[in-house]
C-alpha atoms as a PDB file:
ATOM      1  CA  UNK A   1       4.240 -33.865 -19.002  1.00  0.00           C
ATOM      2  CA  UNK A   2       1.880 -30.765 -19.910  1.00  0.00           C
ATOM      3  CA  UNK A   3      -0.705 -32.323 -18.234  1.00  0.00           C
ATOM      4  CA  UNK A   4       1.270 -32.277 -15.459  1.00  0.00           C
ATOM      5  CA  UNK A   5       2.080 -28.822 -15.735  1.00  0.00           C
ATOM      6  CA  UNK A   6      -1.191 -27.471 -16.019  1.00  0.00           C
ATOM      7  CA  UNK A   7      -2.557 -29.440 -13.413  1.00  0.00           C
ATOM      8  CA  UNK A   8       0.193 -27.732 -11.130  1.00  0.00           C
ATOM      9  CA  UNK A   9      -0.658 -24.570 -12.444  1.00  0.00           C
ATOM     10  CA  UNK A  10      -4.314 -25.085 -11.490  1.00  0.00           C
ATOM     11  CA  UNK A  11      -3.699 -25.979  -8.258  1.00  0.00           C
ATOM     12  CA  UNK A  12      -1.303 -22.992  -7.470  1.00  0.00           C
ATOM     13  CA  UNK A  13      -3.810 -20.955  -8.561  1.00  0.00           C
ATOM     14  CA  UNK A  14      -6.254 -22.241  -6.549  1.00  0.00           C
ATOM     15  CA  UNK A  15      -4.199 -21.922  -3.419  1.00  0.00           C
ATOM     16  CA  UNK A  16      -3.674 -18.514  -4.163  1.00  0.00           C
ATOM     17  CA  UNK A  17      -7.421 -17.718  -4.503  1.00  0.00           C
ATOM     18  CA  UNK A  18      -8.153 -19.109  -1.300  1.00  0.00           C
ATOM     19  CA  UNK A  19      -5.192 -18.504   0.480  1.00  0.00           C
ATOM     20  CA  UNK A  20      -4.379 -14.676  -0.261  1.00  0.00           C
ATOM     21  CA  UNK A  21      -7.338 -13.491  -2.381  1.00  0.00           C
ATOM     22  CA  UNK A  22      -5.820  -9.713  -1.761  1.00  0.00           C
ATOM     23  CA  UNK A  23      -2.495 -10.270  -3.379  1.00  0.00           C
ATOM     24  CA  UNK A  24      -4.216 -12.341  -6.199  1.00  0.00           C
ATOM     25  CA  UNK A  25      -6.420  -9.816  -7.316  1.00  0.00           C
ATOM     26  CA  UNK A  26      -4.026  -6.913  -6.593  1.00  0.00           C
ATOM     27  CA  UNK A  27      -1.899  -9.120  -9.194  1.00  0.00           C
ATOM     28  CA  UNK A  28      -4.611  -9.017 -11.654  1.00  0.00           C
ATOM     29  CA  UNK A  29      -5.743  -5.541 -11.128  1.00  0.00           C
ATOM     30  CA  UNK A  30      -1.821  -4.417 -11.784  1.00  0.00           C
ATOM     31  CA  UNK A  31      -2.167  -2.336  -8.501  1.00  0.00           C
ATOM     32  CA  UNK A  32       1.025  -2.022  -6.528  1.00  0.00           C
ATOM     33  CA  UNK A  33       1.578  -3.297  -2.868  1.00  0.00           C
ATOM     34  CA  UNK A  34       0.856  -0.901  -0.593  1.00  0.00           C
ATOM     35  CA  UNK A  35       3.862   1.250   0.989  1.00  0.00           C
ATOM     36  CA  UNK A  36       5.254  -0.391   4.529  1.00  0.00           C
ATOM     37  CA  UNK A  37       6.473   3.533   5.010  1.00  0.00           C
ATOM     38  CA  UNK A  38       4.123   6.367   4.502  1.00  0.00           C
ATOM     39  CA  UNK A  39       5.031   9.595   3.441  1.00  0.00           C
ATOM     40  CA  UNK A  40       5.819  12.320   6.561  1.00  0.00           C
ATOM     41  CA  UNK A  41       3.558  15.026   4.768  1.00  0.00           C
ATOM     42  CA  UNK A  42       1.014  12.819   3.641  1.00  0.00           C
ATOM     43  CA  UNK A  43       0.385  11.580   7.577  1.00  0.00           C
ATOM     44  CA  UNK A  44       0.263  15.865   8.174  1.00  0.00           C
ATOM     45  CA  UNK A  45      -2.449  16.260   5.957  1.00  0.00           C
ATOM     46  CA  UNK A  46      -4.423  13.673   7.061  1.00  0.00           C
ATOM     47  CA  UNK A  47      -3.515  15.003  10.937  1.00  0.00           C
ATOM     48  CA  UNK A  48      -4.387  17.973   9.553  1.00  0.00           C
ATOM     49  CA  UNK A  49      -7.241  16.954   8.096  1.00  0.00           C
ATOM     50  CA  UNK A  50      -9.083  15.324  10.987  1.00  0.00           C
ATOM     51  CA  UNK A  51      -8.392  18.035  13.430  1.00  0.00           C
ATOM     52  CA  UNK A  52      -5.873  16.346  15.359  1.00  0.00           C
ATOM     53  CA  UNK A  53      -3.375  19.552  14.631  1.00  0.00           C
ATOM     54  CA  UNK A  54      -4.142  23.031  14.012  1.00  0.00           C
ATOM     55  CA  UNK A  55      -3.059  24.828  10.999  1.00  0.00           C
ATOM     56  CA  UNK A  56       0.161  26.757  13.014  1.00  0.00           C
ATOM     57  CA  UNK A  57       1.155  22.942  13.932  1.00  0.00           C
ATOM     58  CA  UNK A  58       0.284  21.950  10.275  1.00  0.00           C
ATOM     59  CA  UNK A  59       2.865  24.654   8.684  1.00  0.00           C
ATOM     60  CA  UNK A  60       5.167  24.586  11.353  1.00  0.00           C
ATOM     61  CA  UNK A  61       5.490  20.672  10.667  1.00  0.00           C
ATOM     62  CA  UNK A  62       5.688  21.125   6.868  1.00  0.00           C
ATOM     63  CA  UNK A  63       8.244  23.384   6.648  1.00  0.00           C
ATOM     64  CA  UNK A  64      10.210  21.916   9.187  1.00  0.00           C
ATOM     65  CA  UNK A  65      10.333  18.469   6.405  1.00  0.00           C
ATOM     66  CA  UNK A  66      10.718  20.770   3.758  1.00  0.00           C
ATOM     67  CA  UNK A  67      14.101  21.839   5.059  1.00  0.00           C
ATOM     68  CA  UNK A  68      17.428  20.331   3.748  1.00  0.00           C
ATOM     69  CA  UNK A  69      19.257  19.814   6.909  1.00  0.00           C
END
């Protein structure tokens, strides 16, 4: 019966390895899944940051999320 068990455990583990090395490792590392939604002010800054928006647009923007509407 343990044989059994480990051999299933080996195999899963396997599949995962070759399967979806990313989630494997992230599993191992303890790293988190990345977020499906990012952050509104953290897509500004990187706007911001690669020139797609000015700093007026960049404020503007900011404050506007800051607000409790």
């Amino acid at each position: 019966m343990l044989r059994l068990v480990l051999s299933l455990l080996v195999i899963a583990v396997i599949v995962l390895v070759i399967v979806r090395p990313g989630l494997f490792l992230r599993a191992l590392r303890g790293k988190p899944r990345p977020a499906l939604e990012e952050d509104p002010r953290e897509i500004l800054k990187r706007r911001y940051a690669a020139g797609e928006i000015d700093e007026d647009e960049y404020f503007r923007r900011m404050s506007g999320l800051s607000q409790d509407w």
